[in-house]
Protein backbone atom coordinates (compact mmCIF):
# COMPACT_ATOMS: atom_id res chain seq x y z
CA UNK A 1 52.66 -38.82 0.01
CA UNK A 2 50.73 -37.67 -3.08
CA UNK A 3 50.62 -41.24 -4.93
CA UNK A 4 47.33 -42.46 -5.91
CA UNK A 5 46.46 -45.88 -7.06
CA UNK A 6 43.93 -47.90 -9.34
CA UNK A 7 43.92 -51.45 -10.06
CA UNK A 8 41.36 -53.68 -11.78
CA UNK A 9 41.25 -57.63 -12.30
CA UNK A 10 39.92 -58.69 -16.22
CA UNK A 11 39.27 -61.77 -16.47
CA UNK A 12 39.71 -62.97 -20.20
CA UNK A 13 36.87 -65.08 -22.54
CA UNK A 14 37.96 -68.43 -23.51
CA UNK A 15 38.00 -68.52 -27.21
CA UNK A 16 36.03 -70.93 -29.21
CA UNK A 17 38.98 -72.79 -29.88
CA UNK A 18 40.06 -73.38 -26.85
CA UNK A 19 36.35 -74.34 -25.56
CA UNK A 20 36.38 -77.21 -28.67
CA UNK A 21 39.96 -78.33 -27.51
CA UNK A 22 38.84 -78.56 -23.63
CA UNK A 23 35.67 -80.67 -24.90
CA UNK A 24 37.52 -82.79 -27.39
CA UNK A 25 40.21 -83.66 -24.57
CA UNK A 26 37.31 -84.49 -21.52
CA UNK A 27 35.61 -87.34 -24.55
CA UNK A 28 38.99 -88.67 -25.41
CA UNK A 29 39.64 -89.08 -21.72
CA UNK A 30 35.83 -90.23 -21.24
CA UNK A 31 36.56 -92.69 -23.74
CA UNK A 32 39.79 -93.91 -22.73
CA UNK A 33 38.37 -94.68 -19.35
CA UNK A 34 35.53 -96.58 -21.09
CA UNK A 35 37.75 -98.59 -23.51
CA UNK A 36 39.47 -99.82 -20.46
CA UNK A 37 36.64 -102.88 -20.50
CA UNK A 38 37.86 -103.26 -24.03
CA UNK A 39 41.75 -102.92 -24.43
CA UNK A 40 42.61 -102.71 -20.01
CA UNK A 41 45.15 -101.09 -18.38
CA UNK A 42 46.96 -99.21 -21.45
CA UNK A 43 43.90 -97.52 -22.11
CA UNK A 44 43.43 -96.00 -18.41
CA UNK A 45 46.97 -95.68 -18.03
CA UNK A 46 46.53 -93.14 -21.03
CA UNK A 47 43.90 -91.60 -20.38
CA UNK A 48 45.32 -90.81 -16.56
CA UNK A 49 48.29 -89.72 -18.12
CA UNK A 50 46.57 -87.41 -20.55
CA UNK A 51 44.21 -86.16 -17.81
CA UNK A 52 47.17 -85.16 -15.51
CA UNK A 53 48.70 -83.36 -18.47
CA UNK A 54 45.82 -81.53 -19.35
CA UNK A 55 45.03 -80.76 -15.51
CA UNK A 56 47.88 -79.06 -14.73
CA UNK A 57 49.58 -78.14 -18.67
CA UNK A 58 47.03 -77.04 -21.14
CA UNK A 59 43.78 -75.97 -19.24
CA UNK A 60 45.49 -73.40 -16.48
CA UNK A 61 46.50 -71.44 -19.52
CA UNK A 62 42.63 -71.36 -20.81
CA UNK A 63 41.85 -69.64 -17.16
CA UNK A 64 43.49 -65.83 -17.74
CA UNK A 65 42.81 -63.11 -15.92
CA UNK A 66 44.95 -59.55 -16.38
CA UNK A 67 45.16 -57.10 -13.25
CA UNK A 68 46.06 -53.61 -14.03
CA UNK A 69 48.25 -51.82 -11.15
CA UNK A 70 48.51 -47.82 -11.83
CA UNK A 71 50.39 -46.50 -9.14
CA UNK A 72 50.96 -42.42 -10.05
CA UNK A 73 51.41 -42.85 -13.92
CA UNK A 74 53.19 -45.89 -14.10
CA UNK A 75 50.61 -49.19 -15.17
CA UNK A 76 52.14 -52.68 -14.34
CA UNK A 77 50.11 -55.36 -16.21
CA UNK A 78 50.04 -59.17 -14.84
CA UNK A 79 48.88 -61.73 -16.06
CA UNK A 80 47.32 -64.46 -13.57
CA UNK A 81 46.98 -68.10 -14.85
CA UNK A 82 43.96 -70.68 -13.35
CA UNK A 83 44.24 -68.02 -10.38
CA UNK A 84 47.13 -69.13 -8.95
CA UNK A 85 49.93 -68.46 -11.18
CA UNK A 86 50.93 -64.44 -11.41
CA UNK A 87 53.24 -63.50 -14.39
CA UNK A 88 53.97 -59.91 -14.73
CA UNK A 89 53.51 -59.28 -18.95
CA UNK A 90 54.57 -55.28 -19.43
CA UNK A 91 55.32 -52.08 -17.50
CA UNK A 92 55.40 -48.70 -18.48
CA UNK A 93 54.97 -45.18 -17.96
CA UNK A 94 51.63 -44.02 -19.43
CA UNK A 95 52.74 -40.08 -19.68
CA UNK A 96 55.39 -41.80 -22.96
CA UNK A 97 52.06 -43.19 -24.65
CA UNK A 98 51.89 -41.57 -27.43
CA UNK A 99 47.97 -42.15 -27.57
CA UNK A 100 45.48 -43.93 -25.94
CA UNK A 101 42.28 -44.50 -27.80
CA UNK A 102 39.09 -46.76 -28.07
CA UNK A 103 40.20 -49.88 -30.46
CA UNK A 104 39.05 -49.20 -34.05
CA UNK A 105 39.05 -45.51 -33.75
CA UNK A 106 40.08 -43.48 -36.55
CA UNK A 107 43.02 -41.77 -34.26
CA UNK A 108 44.77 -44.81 -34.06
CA UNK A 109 44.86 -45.12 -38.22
CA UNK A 110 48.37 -42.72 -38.20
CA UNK A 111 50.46 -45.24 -36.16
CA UNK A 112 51.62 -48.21 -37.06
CA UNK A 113 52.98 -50.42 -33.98
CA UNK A 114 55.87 -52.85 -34.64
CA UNK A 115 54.39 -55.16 -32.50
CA UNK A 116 51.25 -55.94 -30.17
CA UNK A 117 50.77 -57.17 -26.76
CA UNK A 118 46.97 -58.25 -25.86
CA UNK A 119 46.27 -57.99 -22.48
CA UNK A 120 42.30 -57.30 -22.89
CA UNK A 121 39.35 -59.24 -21.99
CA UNK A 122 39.03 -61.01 -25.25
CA UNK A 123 35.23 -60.29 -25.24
CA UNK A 124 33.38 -58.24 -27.85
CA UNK A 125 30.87 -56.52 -25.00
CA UNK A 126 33.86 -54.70 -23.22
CA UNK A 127 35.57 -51.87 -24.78
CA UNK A 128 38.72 -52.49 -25.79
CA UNK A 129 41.83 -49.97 -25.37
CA UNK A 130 44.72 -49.48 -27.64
CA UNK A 131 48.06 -47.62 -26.03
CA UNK A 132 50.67 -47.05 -28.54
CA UNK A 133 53.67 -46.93 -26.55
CA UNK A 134 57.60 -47.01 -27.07
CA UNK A 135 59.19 -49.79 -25.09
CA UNK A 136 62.64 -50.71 -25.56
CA UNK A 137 62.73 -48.32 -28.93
CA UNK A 138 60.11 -50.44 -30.37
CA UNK A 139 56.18 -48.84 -31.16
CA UNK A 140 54.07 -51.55 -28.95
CA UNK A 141 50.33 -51.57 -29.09
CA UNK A 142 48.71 -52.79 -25.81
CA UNK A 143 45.51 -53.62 -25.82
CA UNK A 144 43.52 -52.95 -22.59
CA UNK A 145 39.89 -53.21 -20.98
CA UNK A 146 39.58 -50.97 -18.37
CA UNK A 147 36.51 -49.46 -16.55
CA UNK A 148 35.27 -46.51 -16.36
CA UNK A 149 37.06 -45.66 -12.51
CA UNK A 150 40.26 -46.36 -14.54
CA UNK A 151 39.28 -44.51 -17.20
CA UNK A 152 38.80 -41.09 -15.31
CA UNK A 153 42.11 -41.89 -12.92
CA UNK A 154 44.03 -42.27 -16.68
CA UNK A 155 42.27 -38.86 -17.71
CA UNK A 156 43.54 -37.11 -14.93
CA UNK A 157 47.13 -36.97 -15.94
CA UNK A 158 46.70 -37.52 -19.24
CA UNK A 159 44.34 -35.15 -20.98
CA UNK A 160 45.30 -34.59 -24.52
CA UNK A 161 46.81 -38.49 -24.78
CA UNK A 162 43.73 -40.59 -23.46
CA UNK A 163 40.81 -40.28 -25.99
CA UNK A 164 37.54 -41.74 -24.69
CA UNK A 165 35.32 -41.84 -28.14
């Protein structure tokens, strides 16, 4: 009866890589389509195929957005793909982080994850969370944007974990 819940939706930058591959792929099928006065049917057959692979393969994955669900102390983390595909990436109970800190603080200098999980915004503007937690007896960093709601719902059950400067 006593649960409470948060959740927030991040939506993820696209990286400048990814931006240059989406433009490079739109000319090449831009100029597939107009070669097709030149060289015919191969060349739209191409680019059609190429445009229905990139459609629905390689730019829904450029499209991420990460919803945090805290229900009590317990975050699930999914990530949502072109806004129609939901993959759940990591759950855990916060109260077995060993620390929660802003990313780049000195705190987080005495641990030394195994491995990292990303599941931030991607965007240098937004704060950027690091929660070193052990899942399956491995040290995992997750990296997290929340907001400040979150924040203060986090700090309530976890005052001498969660580190806000």
């Amino acid at each position: 009866m006593n649960d409470t819940f948060c959740e927030l939706l991040v939506s993820r930058k696209m990286s400048g890589a990814q931006r240059v591959l989406q433009i490079l792929l739109i000319v090449l099928i831009a100029i597939l389509v107009a070669g097709t006065m030149i060289i015919g049917f191969p060349a739209l057959f191409l680019a059609l195929i190429l445009g229905i692979i990139c459609y629905y393969l390689i730019f829904p994955g450029f499209h991420v957005e990460y919803e945090y669900s805290i229900l009590n102390h317990e975050i699930t983390i999914d990530k949502i793909l072109n806004k129609s595909k939901r993959k759940s990436v990591i759950s855990f109970d916060l109260k077995q982080a060993e620390i929660i800190a802003p990313e780049g603080s000195e705190r987080l200098a005495h641990f030394n994850p195994s491995k990292t999980i990303d599941c931030s915004a991607g965007d240098s503007s937004v704060t950027s969370y690091v929660a070193v937690v052990p899942i399956e007896n491995v040290t995992t960093a997750v990296r997290l944007s929340p907001d400040d709601d979150m924040l203060q719902h986090m700090k309530s059950f976890l005052p001498r974990t969660l580190w806000l400067s």
